[in-house]
Protein backbone atom coordinates (compact mmCIF):
# COMPACT_ATOMS: atom_id res chain seq x y z
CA UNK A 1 49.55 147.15 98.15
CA UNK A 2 50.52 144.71 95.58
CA UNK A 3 48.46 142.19 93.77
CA UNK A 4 47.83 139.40 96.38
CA UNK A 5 46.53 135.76 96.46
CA UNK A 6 43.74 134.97 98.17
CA UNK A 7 45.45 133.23 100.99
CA UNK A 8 47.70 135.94 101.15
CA UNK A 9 44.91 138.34 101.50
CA UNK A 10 43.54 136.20 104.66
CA UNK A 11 46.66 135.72 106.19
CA UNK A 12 47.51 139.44 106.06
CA UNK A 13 44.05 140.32 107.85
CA UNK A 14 45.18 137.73 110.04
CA UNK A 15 47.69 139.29 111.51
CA UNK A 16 46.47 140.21 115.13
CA UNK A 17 47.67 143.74 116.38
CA UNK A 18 46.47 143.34 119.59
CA UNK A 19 47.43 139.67 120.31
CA UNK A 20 51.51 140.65 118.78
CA UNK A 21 51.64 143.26 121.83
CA UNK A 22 49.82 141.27 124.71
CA UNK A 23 52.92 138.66 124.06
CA UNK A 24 55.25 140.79 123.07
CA UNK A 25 54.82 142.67 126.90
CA UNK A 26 54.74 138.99 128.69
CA UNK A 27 57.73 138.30 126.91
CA UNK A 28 59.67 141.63 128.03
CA UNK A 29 58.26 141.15 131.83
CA UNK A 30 60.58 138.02 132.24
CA UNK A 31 64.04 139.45 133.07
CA UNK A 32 65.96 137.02 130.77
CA UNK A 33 69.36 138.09 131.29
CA UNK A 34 72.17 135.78 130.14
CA UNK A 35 73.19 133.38 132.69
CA UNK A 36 70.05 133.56 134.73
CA UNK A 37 67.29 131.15 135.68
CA UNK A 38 64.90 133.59 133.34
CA UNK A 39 66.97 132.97 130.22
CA UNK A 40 65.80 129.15 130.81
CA UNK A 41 62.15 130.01 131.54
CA UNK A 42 61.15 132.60 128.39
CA UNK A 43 62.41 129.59 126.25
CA UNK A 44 60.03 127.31 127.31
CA UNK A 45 57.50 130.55 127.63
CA UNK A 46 57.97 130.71 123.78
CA UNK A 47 57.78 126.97 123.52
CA UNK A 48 54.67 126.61 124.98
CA UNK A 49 53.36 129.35 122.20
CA UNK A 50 55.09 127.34 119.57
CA UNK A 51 53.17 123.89 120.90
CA UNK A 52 49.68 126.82 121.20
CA UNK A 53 50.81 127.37 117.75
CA UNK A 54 50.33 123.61 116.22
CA UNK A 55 54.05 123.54 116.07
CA UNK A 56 55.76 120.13 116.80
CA UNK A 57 58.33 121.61 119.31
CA UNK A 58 61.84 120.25 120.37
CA UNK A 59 63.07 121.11 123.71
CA UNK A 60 66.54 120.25 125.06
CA UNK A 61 68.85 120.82 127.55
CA UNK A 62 71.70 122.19 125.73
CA UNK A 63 75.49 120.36 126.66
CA UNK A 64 77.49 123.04 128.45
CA UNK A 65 80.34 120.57 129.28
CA UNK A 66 80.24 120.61 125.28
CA UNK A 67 79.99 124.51 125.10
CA UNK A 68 83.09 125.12 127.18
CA UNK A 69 85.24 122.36 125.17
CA UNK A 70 84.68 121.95 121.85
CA UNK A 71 86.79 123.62 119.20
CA UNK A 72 84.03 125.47 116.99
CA UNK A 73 82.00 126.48 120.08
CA UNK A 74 81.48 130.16 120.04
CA UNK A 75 82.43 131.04 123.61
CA UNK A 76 80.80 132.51 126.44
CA UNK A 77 80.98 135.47 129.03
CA UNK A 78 78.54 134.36 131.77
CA UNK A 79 78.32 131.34 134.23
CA UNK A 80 75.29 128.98 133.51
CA UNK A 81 74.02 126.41 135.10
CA UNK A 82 71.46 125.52 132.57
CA UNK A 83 70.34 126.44 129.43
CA UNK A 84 67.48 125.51 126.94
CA UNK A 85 67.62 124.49 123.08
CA UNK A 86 64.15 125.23 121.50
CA UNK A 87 63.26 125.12 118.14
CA UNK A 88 59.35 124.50 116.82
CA UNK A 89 58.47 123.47 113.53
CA UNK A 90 54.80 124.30 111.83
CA UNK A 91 53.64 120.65 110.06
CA UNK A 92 53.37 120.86 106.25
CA UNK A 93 52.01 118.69 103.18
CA UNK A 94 55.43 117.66 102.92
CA UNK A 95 58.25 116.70 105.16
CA UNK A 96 62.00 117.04 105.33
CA UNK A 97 64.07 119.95 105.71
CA UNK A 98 62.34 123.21 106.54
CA UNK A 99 62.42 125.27 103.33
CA UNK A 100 62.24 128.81 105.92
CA UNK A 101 64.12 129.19 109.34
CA UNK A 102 63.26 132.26 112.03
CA UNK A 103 65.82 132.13 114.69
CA UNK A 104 65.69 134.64 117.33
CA UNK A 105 67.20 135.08 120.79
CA UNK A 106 65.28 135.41 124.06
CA UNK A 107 67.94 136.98 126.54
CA UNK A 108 68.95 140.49 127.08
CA UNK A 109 71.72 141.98 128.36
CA UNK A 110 71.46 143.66 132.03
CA UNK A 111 69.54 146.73 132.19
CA UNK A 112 72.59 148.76 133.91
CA UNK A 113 71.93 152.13 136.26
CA UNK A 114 68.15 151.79 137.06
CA UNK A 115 67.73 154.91 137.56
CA UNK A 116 68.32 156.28 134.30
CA UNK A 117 65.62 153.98 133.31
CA UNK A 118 62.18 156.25 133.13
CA UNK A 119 60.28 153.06 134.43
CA UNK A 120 61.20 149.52 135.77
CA UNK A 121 62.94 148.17 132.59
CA UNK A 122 60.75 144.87 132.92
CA UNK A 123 57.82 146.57 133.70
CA UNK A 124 56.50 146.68 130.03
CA UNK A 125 54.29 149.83 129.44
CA UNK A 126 52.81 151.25 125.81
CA UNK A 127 53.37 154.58 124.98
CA UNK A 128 53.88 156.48 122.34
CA UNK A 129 53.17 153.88 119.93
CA UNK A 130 55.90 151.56 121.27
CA UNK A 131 56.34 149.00 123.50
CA UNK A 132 59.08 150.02 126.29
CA UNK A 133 61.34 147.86 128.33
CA UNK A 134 64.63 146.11 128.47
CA UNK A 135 64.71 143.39 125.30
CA UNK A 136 61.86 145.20 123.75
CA UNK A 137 64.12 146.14 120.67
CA UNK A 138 66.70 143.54 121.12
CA UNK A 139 65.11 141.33 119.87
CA UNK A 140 61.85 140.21 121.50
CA UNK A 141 59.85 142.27 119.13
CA UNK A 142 61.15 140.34 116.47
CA UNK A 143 60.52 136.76 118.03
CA UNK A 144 57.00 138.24 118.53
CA UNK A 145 56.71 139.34 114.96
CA UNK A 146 57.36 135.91 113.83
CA UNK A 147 54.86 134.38 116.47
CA UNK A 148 52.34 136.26 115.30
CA UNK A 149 53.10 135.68 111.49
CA UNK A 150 52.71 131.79 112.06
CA UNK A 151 49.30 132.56 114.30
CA UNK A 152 47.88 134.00 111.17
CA UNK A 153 48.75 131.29 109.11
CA UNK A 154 47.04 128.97 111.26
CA UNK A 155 43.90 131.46 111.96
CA UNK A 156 43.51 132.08 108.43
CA UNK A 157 43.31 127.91 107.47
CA UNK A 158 46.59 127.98 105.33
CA UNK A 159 48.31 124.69 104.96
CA UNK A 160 51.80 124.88 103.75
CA UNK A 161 53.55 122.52 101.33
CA UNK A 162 56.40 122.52 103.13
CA UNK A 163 57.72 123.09 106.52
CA UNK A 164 58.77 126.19 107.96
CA UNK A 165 60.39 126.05 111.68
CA UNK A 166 61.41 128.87 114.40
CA UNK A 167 65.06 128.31 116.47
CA UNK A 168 64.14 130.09 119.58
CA UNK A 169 67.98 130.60 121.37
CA UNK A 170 69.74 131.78 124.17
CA UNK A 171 73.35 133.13 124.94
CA UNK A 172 73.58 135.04 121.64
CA UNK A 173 74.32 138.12 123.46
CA UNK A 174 77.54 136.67 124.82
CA UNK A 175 78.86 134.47 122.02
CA UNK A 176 75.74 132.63 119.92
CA UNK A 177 75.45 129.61 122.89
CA UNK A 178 71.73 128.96 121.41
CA UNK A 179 72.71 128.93 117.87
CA UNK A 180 75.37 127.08 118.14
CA UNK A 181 73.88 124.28 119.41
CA UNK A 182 70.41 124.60 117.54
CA UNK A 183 73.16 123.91 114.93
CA UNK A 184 75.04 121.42 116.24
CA UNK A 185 71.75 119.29 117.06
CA UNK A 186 70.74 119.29 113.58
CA UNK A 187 68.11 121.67 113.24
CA UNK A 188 68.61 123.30 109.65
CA UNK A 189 66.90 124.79 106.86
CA UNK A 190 66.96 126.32 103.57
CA UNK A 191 67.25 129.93 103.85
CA UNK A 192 66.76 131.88 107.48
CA UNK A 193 65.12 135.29 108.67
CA UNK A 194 66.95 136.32 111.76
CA UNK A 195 64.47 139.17 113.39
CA UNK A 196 67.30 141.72 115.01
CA UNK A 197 66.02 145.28 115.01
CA UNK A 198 67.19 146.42 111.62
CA UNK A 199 65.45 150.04 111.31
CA UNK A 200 63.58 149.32 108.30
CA UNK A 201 66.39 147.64 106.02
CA UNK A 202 67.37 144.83 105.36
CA UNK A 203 70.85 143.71 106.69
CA UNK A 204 72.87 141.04 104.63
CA UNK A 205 76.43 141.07 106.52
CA UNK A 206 77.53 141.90 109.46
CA UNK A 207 81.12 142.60 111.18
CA UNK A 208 82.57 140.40 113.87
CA UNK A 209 83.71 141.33 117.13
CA UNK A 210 86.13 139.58 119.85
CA UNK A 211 86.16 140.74 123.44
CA UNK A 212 89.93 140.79 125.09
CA UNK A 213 91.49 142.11 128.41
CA UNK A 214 94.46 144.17 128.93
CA UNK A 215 96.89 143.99 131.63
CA UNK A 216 99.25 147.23 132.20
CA UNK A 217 101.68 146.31 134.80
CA UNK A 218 103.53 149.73 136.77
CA UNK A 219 105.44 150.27 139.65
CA UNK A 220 103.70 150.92 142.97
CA UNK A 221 105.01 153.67 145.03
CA UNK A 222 103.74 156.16 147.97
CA UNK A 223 101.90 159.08 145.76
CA UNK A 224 103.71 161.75 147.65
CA UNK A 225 106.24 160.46 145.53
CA UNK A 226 105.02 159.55 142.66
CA UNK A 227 108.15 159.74 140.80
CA UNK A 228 109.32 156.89 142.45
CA UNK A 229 106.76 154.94 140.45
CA UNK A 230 105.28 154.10 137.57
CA UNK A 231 101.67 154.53 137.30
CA UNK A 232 99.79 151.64 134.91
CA UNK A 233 97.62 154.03 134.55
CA UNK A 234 99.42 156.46 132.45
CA UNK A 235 101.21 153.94 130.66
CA UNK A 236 97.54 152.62 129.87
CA UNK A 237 96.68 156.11 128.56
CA UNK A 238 99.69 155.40 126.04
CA UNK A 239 98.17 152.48 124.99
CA UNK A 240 94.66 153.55 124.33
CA UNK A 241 96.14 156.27 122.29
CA UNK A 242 97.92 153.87 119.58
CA UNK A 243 94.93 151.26 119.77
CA UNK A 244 92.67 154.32 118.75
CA UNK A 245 95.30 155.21 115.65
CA UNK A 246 94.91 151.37 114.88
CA UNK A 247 91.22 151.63 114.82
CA UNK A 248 91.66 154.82 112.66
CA UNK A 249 93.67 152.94 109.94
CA UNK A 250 90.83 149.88 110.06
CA UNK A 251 88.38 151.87 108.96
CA UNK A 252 89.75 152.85 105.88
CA UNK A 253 87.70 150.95 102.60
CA UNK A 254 84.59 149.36 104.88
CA UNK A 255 82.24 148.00 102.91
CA UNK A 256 79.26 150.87 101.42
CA UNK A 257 76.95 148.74 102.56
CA UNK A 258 77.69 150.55 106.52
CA UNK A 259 76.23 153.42 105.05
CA UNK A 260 79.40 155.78 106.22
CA UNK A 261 78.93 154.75 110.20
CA UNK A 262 82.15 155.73 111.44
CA UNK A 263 83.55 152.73 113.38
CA UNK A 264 82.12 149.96 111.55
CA UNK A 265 84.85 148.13 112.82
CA UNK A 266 85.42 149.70 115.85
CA UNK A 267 87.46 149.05 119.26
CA UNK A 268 86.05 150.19 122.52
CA UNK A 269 86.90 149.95 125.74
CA UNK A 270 83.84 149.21 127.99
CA UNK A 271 85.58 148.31 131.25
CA UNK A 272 88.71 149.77 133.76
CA UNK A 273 90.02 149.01 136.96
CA UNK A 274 93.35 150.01 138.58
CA UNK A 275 94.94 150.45 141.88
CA UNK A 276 94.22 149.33 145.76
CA UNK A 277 94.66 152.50 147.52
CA UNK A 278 93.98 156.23 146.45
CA UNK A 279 97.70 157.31 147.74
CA UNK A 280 99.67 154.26 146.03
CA UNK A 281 100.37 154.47 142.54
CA UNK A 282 98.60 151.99 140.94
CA UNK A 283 100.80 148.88 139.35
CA UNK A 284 98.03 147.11 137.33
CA UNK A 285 95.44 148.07 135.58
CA UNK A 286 92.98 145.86 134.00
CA UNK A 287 90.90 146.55 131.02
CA UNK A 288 88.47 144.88 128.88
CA UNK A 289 86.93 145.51 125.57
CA UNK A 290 85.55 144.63 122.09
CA UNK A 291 87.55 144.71 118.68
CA UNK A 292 85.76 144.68 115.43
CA UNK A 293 86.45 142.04 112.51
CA UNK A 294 86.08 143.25 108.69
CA UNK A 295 83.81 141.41 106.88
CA UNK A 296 85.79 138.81 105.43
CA UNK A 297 88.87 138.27 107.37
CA UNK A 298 89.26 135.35 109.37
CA UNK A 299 89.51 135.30 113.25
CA UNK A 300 92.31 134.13 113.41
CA UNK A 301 94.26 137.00 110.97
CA UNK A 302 92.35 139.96 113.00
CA UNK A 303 93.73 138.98 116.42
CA UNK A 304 97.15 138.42 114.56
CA UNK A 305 96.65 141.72 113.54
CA UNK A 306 95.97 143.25 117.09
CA UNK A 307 98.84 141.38 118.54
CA UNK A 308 100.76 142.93 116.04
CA UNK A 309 99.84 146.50 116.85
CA UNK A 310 100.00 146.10 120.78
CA UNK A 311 103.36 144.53 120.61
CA UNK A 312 104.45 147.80 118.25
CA UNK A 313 103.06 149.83 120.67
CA UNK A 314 104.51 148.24 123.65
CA UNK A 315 108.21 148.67 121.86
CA UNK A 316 108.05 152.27 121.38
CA UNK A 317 108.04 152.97 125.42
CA UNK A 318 110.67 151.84 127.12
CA UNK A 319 108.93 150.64 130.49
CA UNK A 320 106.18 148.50 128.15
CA UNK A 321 109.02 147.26 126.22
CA UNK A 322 110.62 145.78 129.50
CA UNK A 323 106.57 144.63 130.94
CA UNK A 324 104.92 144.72 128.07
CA UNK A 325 101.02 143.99 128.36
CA UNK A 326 99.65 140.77 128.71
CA UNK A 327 96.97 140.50 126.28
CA UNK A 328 93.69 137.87 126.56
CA UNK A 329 90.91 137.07 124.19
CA UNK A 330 88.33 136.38 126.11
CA UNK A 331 84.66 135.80 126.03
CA UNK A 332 82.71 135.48 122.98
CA UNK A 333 84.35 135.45 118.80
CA UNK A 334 82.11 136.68 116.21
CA UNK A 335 83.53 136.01 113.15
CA UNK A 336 81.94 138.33 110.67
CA UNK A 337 79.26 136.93 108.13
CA UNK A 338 77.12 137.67 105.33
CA UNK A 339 74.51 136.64 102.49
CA UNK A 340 76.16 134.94 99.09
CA UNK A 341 76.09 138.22 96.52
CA UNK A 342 73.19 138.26 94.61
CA UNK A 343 71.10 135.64 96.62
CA UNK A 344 67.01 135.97 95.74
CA UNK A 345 66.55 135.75 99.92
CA UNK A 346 67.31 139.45 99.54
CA UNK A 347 64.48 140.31 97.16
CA UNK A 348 62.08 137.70 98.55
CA UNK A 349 62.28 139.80 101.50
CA UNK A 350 62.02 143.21 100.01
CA UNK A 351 59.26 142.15 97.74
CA UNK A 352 57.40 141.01 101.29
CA UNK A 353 58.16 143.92 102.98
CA UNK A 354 56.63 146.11 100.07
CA UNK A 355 53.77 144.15 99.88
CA UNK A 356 52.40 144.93 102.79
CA UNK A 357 52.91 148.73 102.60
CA UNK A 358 55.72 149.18 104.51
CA UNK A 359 57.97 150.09 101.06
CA UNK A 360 61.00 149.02 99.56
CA UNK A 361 63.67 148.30 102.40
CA UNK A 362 67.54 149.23 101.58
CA UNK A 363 70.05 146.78 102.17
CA UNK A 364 72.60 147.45 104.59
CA UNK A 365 75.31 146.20 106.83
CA UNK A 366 75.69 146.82 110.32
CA UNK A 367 78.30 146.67 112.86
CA UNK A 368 77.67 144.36 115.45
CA UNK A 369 78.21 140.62 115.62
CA UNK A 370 75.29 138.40 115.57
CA UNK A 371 74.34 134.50 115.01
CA UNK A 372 74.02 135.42 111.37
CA UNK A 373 77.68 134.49 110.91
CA UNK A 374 76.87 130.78 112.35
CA UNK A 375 74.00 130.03 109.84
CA UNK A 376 76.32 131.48 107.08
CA UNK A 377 79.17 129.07 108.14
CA UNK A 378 76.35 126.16 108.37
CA UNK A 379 76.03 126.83 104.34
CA UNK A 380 72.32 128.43 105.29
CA UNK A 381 71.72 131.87 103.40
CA UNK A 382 71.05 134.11 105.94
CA UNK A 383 69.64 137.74 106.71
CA UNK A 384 68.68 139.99 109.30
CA UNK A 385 65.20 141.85 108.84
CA UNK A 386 63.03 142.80 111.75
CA UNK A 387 61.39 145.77 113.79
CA UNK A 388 62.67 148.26 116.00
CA UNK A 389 66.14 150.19 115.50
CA UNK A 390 69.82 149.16 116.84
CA UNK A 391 71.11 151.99 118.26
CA UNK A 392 68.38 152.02 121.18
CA UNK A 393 69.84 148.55 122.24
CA UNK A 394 71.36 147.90 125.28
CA UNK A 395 70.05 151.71 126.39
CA UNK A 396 67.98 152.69 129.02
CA UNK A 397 65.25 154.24 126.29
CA UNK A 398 65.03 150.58 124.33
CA UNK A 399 61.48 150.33 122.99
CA UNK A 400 59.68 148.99 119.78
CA UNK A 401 57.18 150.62 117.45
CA UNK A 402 53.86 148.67 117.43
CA UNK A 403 53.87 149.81 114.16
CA UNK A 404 57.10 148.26 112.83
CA UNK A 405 56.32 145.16 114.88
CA UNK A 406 52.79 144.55 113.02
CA UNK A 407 54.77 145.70 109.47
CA UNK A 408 57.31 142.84 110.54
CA UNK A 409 54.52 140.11 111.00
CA UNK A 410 52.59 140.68 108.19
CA UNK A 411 56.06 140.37 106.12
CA UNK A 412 56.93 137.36 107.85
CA UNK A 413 53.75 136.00 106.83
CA UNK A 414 53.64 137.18 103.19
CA UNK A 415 57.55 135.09 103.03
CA UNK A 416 56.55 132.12 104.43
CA UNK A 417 53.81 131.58 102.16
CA UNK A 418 55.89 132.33 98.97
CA UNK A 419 58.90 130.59 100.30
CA UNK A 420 56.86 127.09 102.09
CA UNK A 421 54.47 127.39 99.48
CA UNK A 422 50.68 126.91 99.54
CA UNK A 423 48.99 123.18 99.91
C-alpha cells in the first residue's frame, strides 16, 4: 500500500464489502434485457441509490422518435417502447462541469438456452467468491463498484472540490442508445471511467463493430432433383469461405495493444436461416452477423471495404455474379475509439489501482465495441477499467469476483478523490 492521505485512508476503510454485493445481487435479479420493461426499471433502481447517495439525480425519458432519425444516432436492434436517461451527480465545493464521469450500462443481453445455465440466470447466488448471474460481469459489477466508491465518500465525511457525476445508460448492448443521449442532453465531463469487465487491465481503445445481413438468393427445385436447382445454401458456403480469407487479411498489423487475440477484428456469423420445406432446395438464405472496425478507420471506409470484398466474391461464381447478394447494415455501428496517446487518465488510474493493492494494471485493447467510442468523439478522454473478465460475457457461466469488485471500488474511490479533489 502506498503512502495515503488521511481522507484517503477513511475512504478506503469505507468501502463496504458487504453492502457492494447485497446491491450488486438486487441489481442482477432484475432481468434488464434490452427492449424490455426491466431495462426501464433498474435505471430508476440505480437512481433511487444515486438520490440514497446525496446525488442530485436527472431522470428523463429519452426521445426515441429522435433515436430512430437523427443522423449521429448510434442505431438500434430491439423495439422499445420506453427508455430512461439517468445520470446523478455528487454536490461539490464548486460547481460546473464534473471534473470525473462513471458511465455504465444497466441492460444485458438475453440469457439464451436456460438450461445450460447451472441456476436461474437472474437468480443471483454467491459462490466461489463470485457473484453469478446474467449481467453479473457485463457490467453490473462495475456500476456497483462505482456505487459503492461514492457511498464511501459520503460515509467517510469527504467533501469534494469539485463535482464528480455517474451516467447510468441503457441500450449500449445494441448500439450505445443511453450514451448517446446522456450525450446529446448535455451531460459531460472532464475525463470518464467506463466500468466494463476488463480482467485486471486497463483498456484505452477499443475496435468497432457493425452488424449486417446477407441475402443468398438460389433456385428452388424438388430435392429428388436437386440438380435442377440451385441451393442458397451452398452458394452461401462459398461466401463464408472468401469473407473468412477477408477476415484473415484484416488481421494482419492490429494494434499490440490486443495482446496477440486472434480476431481482434473479427467477422462472425451469429445467425442462419434457409429454406421452407426439407425436400425443396432452398432459394434464400438469410444471414446475419458482426464485422469488426480497426481502430482508426472510419465507418464509413470499413463497410466500403466489405462491399468491396462481397462484390469480388460474388464475381468469381457465375450464379452470384447473375444474383449477387443483397447486402444490409443493420442494427447498431460502433465506430472504434480510444484514449489520446499519452493521456495522464491512464496513470491516474494505474496509480489508483496500485494503491489499493491490487498492483500495477497493463494497458490493453480489446475487441468489442463499447460507448467508449461516443465519449471519445464528445472530445471526453475516456477508458475502460472495471471488475470481472470479458470473455465470460454473454455466457451461461457469467459471474464476478467479490474480490475484483471490492478492488474496483476502492480504486474508484482513491480516483475520485485525486481527480475532484479534496474540500
Amino acid at each position: 500500500m502506498a503512502d495515503l492521505t488521511s481522507a484517503e485512508a477513511r475512504v478506503l476503510s469505507a468501502v463496504d464489502e458487504a453492502w457492494a454485493v447485497a446491491r450488486l445481487r438486487d441489481l442482477v435479479a432484475l432481468p434488464s434485457v434490452g427492449g424490455t420493461a426491466a431495462e426501464s426499471e433498474v435505471q430508476h433502481r440505480v437512481g433511487d441509490w444515486l438520490e440514497e447517495l446525496g446525488c442530485a439525480v436527472d431522470r428523463w425519458p429519452i426521445d426515441l422518435d429522435a433515436a430512430a432519425t437523427a443522423p449521429d444516432a448510434p442505431g438500434q436492434e430491439v423495439v422499445r417502447t420506453e427508455a430512461w436517461g439517468v445520470v446523478g451527480t455528487v454536490p461539490a465545493a464548486a460547481e460546473g462541469l464534473p471534473a470525473l464521469v462513471f458511465a455504465g450500462h444497466t441492460d444485458v443481453v438475453p440469457p439464451g438456452d436456460r438450461s445450460l445455465w447451472p441456476a436461474d440466470p437472474f437468480d443471483p447466488r454467491v459462490a466461489g467468491g463470485a457473484v453469478h448471474g446474467r449481467g453479473s460481469c457485463d457490467m453490473k459489477a462495475g456500476v456497483v463498484a462505482v456505487l459503492a466508491a461514492l457511498s464511501a465518500v459520503r460515509t467517510a465525511g469527504v467533501r469534494l472540490a469539485r463535482p464528480v457525476a455517474v451516467h447510468a445508460v441503457v441500450g449500449e448492448e445494441d448500439g450505445g442508445l443511453g450514451a448517446w443521449a446522456t450525450l446529446r442532453r448535455g451531460h459531460g465531463g472532464e475525463l470518464c471511467v467506463i466500468p466494463e469487465p476488463t480482467a485486471g487491465a486497463v483498456v484505452t481503445a477499443n475496435a468497432g463493430a457493425l452488424t449486417f445481413r446477407l441475402e443468398v438468393t438460389g433456385h428452388a427445385a424438388h430435392a429428388a432433383h436437386r440438380d435442377r436447382g440451385v441451393s442458397a445454401v451452398e452458394k452461401f458456403t462459398d461466401v463464408h469461405a472468401g469473407l473468412r480469407t477477408f477476415e484473415a487479411e484484416r488481421q494482419a498489423g492490429a494494434d499490440p495493444r490486443f495482446g496477440g487475440a486472434p480476431y481482434p477484428y473479427g467477422i462472425s456469423i451469429g445467425r442462419v436461416r434457409a429454406g421452407d420445406w426439407a425436400s425443396s432446395v432452398p432459394d434464400l438464405l438469410v444471414a446475419e452477423g458482426r464485422y469488426g472496425v480497426r481502430l482508426g478507420e472510419p465507418v464509413a471506409e470499413a463497410r466500403t471495404a466489405f462491399e468491396r470484398r462481397l462484390a469480388a466474391i460474388c464475381a468469381a461464381d457465375p450464379w452470384l455474379a447473375e444474383h449477387p447478394v443483397r447486402l444490409t447494415w443493420t442494427g447498431g455501428a460502433f465506430a472504434s475509439g480510444s484514449l489520446p496517446a499519452g493521456h495522464p487518465l491512464l496513470p491516474a488510474v494505474q496509480r489508483a489501482v496500485a494503491d489499493t493493492g491490487g498492483g500495477v494494471p497493463p494497458e490493453r485493447a480489446i475487441p468489442a465495441g463499447s460507448d467508449l467510442r461516443l465519449y471519445a468523439a464528445a472530445g471526453v478522454p475516456t477508458l475502460h477499467y472495471g471488475p470481472g473478465d470479458l470473455h465470460l460475457a454473454h455466457g451461461p457461466l457469467e459471474r464476478v469476483p467479490v474480490d475484483e469488485l471490492v478492488t474496483a471500488a476502492r480504486a474508484f474511490a482513491l480516483l475520485t478523490l485525486r481527480t475532484c479533489g479534496v474540500a
